[in-house]
N, C-alpha and C. Protein backbone atom coordinates (compact mmCIF):
# COMPACT_ATOMS: atom_id res chain seq x y z
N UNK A 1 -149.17 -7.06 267.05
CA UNK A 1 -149.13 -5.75 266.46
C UNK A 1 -149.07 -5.88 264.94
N UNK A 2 -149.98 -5.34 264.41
CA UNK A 2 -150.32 -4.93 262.66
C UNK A 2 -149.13 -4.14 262.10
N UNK A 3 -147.74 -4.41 261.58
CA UNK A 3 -147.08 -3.61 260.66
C UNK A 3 -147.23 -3.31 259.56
N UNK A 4 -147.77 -3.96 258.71
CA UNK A 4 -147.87 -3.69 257.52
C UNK A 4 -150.04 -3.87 257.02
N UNK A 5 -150.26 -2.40 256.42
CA UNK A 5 -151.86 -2.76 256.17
C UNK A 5 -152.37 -3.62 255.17
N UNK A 6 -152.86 -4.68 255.38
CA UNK A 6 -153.13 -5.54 253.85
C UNK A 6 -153.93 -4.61 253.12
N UNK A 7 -153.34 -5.18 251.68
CA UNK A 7 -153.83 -4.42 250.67
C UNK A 7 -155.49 -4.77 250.17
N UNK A 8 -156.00 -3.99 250.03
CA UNK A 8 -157.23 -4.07 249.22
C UNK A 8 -157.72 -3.23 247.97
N UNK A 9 -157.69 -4.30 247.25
CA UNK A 9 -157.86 -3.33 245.77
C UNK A 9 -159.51 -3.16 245.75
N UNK A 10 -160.03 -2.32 244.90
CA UNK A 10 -161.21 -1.82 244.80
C UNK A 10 -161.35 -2.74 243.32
N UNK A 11 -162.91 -3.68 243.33
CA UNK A 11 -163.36 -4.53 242.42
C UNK A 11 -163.99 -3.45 240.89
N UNK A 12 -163.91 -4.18 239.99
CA UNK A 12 -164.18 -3.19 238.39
C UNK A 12 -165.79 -2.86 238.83
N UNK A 13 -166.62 -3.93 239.53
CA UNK A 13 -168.01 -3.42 239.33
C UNK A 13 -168.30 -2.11 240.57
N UNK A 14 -167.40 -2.09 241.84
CA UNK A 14 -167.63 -0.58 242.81
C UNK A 14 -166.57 0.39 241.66
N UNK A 15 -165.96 0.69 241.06
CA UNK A 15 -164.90 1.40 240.52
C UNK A 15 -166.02 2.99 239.82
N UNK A 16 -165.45 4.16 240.16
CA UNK A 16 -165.90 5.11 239.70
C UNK A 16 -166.83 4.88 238.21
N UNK A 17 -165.90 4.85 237.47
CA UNK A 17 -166.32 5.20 236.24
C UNK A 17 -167.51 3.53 235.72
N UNK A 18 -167.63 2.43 236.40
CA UNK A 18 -168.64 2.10 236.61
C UNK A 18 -170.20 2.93 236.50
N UNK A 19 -170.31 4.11 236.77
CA UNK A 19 -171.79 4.57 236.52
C UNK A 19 -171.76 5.07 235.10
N UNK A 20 -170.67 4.65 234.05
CA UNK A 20 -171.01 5.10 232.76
C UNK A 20 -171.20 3.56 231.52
N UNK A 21 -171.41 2.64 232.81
CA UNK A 21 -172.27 1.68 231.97
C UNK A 21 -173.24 1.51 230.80
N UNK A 22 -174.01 2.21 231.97
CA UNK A 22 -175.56 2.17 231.11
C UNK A 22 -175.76 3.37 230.23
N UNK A 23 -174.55 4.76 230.04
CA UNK A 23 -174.83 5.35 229.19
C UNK A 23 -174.08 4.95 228.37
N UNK A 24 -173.36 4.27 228.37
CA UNK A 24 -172.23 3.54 226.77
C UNK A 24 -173.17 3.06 226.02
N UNK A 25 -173.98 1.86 227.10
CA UNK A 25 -174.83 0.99 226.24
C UNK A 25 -175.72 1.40 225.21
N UNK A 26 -176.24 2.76 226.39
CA UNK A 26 -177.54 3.45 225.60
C UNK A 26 -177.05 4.28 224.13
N UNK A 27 -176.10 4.96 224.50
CA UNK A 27 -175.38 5.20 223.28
C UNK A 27 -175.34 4.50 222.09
N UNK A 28 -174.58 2.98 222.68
CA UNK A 28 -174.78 2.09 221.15
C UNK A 28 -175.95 1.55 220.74
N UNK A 29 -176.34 0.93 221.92
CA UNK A 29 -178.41 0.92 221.61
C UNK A 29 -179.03 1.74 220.47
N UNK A 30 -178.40 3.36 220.45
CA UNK A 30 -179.10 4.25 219.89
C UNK A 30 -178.63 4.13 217.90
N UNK A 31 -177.04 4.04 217.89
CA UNK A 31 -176.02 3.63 217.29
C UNK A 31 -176.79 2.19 216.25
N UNK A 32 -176.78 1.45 217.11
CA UNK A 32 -177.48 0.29 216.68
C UNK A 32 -178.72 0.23 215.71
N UNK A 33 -179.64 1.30 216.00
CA UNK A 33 -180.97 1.31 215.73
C UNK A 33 -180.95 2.65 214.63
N UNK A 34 -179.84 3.25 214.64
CA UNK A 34 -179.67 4.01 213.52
C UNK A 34 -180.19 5.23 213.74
N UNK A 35 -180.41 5.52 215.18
CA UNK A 35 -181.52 6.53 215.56
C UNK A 35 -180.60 7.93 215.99
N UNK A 36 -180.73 8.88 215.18
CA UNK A 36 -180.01 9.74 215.05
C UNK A 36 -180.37 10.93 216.02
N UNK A 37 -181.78 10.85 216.61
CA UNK A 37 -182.38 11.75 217.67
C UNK A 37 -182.11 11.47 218.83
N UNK A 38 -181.59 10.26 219.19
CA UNK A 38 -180.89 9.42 220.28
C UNK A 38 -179.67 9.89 220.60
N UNK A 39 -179.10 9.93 219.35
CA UNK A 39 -177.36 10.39 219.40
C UNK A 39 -177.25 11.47 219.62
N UNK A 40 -178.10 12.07 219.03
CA UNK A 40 -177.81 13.81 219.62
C UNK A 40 -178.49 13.94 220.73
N UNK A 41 -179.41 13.59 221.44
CA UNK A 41 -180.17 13.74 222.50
C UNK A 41 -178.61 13.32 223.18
N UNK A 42 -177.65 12.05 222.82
CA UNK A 42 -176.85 11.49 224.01
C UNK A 42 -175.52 12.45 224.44
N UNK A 43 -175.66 13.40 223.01
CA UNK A 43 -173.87 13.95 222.70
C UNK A 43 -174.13 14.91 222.89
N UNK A 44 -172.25 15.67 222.97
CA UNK A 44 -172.66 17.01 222.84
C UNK A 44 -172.08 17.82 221.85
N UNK A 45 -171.55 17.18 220.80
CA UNK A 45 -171.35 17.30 219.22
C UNK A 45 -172.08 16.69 218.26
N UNK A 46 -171.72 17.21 217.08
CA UNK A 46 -171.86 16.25 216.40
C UNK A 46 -170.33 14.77 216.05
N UNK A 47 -169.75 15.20 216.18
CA UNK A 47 -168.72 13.79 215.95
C UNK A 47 -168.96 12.69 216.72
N UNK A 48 -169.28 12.68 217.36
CA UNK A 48 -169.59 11.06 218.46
C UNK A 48 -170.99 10.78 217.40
N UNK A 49 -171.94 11.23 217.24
CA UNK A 49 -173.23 11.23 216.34
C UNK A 49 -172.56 10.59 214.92
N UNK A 50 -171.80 11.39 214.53
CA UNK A 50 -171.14 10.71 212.76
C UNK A 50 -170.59 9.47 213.48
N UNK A 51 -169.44 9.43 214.27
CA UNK A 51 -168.84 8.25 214.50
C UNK A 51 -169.85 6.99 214.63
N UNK A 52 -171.35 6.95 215.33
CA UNK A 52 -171.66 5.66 215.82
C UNK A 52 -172.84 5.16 214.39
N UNK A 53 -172.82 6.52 213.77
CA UNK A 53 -173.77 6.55 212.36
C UNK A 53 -172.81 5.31 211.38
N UNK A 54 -171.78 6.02 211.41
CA UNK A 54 -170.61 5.35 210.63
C UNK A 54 -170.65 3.60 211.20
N UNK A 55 -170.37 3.64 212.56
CA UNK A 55 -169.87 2.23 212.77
C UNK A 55 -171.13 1.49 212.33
N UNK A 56 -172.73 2.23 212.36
CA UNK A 56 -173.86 1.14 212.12
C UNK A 56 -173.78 0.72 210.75
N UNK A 57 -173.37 1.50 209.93
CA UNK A 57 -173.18 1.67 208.22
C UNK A 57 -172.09 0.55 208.18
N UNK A 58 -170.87 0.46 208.43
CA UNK A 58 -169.71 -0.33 208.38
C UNK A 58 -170.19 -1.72 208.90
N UNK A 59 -170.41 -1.35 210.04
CA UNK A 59 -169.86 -2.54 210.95
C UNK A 59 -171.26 -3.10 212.04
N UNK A 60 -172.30 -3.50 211.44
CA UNK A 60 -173.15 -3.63 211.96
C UNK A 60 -173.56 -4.88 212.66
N UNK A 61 -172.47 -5.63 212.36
CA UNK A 61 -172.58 -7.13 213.31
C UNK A 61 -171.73 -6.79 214.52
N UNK A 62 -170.52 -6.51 214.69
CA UNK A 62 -169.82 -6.36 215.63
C UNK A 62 -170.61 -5.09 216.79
N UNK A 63 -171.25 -3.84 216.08
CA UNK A 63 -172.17 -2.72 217.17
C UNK A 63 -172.62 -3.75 217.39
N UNK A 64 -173.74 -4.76 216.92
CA UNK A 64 -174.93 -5.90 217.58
C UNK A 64 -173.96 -6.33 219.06
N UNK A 65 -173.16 -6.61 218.62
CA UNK A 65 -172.46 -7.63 219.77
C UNK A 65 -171.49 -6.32 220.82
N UNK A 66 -171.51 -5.34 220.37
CA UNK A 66 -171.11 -4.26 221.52
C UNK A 66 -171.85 -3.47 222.18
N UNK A 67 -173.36 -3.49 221.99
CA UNK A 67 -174.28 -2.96 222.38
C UNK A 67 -175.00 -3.79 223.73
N UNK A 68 -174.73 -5.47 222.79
CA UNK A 68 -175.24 -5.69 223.74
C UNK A 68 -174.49 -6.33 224.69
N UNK A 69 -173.36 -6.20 224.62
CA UNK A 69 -172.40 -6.36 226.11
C UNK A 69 -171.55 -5.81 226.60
N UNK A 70 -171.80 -4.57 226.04
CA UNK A 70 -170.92 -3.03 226.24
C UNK A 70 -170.52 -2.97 228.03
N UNK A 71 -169.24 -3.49 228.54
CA UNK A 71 -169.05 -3.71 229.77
C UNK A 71 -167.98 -2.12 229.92
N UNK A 72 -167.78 -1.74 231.03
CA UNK A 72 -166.67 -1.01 231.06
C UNK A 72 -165.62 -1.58 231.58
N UNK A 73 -164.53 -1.70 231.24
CA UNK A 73 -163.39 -2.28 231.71
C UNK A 73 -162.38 -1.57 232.46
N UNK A 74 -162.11 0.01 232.22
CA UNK A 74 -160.95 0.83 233.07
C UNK A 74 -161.66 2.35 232.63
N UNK A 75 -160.92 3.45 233.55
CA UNK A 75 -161.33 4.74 233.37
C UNK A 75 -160.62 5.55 233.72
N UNK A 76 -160.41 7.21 233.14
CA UNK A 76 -160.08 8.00 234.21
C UNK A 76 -160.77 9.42 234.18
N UNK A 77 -160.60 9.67 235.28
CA UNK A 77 -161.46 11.29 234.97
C UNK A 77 -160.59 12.68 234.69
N UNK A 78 -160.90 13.70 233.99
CA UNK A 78 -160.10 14.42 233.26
C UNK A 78 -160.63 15.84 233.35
N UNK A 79 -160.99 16.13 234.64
CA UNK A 79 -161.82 17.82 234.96
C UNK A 79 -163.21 17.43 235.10
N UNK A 80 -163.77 17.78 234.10
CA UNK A 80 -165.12 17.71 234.09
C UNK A 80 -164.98 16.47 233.19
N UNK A 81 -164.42 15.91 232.57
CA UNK A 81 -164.62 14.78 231.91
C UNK A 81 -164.49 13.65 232.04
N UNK A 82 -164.95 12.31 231.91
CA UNK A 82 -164.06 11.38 231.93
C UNK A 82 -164.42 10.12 230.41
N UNK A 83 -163.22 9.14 230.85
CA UNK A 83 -162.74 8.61 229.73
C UNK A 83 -162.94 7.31 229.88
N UNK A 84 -163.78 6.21 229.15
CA UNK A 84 -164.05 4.90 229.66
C UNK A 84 -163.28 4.73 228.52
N UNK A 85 -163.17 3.08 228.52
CA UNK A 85 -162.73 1.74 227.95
C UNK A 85 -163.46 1.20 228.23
N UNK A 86 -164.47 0.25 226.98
CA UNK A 86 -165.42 -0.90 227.07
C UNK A 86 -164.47 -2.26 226.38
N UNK A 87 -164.64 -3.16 226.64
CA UNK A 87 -164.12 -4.72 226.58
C UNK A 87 -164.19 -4.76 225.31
N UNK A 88 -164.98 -3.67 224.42
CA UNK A 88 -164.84 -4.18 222.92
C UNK A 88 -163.89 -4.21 221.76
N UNK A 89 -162.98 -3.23 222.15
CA UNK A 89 -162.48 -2.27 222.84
C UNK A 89 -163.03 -0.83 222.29
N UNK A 90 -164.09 -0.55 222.59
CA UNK A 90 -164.29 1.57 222.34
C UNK A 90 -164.16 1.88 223.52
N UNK A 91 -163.58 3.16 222.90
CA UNK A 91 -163.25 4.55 223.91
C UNK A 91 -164.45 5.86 223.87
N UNK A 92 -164.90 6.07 224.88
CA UNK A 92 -165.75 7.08 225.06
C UNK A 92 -165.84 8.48 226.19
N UNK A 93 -165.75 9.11 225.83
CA UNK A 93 -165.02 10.25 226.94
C UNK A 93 -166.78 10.85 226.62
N UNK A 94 -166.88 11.15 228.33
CA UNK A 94 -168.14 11.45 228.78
C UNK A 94 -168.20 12.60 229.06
N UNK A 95 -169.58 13.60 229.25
CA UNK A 95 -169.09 14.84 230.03
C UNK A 95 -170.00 14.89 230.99
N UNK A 96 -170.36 15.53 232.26
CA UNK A 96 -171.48 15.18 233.21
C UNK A 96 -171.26 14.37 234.13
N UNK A 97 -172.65 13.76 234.69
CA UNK A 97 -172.45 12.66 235.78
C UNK A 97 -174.24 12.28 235.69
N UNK A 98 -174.59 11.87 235.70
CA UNK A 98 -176.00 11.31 236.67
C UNK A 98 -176.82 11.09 234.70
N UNK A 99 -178.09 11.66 235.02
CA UNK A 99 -179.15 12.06 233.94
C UNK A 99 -178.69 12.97 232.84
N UNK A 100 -177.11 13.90 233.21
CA UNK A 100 -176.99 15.06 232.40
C UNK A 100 -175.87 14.26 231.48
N UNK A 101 -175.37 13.43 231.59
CA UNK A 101 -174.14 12.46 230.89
C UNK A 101 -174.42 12.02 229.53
N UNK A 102 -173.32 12.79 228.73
CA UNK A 102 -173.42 13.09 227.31
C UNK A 102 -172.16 12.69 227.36
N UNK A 103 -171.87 12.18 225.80
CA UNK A 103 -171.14 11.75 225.14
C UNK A 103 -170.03 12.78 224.16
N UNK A 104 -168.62 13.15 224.72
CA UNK A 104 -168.32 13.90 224.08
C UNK A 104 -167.28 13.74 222.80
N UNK A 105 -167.07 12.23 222.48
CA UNK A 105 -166.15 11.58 221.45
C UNK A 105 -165.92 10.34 222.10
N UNK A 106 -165.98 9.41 220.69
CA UNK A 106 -166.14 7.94 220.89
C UNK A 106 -164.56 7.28 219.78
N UNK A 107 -164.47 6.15 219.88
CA UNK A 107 -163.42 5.24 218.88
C UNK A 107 -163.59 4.04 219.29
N UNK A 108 -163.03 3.17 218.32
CA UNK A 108 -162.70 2.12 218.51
C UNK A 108 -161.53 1.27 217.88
N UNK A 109 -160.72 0.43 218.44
CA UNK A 109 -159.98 -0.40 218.33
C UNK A 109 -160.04 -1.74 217.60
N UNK A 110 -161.00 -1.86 216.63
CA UNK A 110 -160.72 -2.89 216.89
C UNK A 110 -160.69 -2.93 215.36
N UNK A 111 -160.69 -4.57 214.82
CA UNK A 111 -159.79 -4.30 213.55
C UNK A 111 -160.07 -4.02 212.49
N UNK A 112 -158.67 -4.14 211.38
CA UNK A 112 -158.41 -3.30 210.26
C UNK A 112 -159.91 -3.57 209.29
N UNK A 113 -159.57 -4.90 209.49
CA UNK A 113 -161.19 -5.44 208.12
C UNK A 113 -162.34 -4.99 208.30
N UNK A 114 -162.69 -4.10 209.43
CA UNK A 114 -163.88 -3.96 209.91
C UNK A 114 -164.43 -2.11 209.01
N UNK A 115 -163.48 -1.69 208.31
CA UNK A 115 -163.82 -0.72 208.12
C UNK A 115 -163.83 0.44 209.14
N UNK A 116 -164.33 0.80 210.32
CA UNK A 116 -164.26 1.69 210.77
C UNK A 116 -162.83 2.21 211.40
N UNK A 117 -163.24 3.79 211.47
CA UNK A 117 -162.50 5.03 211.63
C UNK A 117 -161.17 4.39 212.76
N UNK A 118 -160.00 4.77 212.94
CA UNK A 118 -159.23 4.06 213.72
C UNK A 118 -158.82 5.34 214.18
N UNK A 119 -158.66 6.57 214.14
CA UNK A 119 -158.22 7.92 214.81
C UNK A 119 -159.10 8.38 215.67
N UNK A 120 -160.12 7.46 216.37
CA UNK A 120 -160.58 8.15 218.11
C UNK A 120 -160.81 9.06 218.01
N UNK A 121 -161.54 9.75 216.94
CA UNK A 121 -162.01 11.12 217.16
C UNK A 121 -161.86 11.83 218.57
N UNK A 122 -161.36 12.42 218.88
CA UNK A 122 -160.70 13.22 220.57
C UNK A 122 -159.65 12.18 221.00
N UNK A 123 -159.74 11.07 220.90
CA UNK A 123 -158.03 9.85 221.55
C UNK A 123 -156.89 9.82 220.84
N UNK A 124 -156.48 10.82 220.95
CA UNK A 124 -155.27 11.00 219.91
C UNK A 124 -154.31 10.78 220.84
N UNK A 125 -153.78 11.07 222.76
CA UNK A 125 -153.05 11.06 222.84
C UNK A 125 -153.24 10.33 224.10
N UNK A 126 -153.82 8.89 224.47
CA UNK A 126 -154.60 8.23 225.52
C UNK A 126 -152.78 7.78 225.91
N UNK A 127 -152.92 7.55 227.58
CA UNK A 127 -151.80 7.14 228.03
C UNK A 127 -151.52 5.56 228.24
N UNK A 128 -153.02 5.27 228.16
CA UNK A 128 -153.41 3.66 228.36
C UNK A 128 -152.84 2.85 227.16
């Protein structure tokens, strides 16, 4: 007789917020290339658009290397929204799901010398 159910955790690559991979990437892809019809095509402000304008202006070796291995690492969803963490460490809160998935505020963590913005435009009060 089975008393106790073994545990099974759910792996990072089945994990929900997994399907906002490939729009992070495309995001910084767009970010990367300086392409400003991209960013607004991706967002649904303008501040995620200034923010990734900014990081290409600042910090254009480190976008190279977050674009192109922009992984997601943790998530949560927040109504209609949700909120990734990429390994680089940026934060990107999404709105949508599928083809309609726009970008509704981005940040990043990472460091001081790098010049860019450290107040997460919308992550002011993340629990993570």
């Amino acid at each position: 007789m089975l008393l106790v159910q073994p545990y099974s955790a759910r792996s990072r690559t089945d994990a929900p917020w997994q399907a906002y991979r490939q729009p992070a990437r495309e995001y910084l892809r767009s970010a990367l290339k300086r392409d400003s019809l991209g960013l607004i095509r991706q967002s649904v402000s303008a501040a995620p658009v200034a923010w990734a304008m900014a990081v290409a202006r600042r910090d254009p070796e480190s976008l190279t290397a977050w674009a192109n291995g922009a992984e997601v690492w943790t998530g949560r969803r927040l109504g209609d929204t949700t909120e990734v963490l990429l390994h680089q460490p940026i934060w990107l809160r999404f709105m949508g799901s599928g083809d309609e998935v726009r970008v509704v505020a981005a940040g990043s963590l990472s460091g001081e010398s790098s010049g860019i913005d450290r107040r997460f435009s919308g992550f002011r009060d993340l629990p993570w």
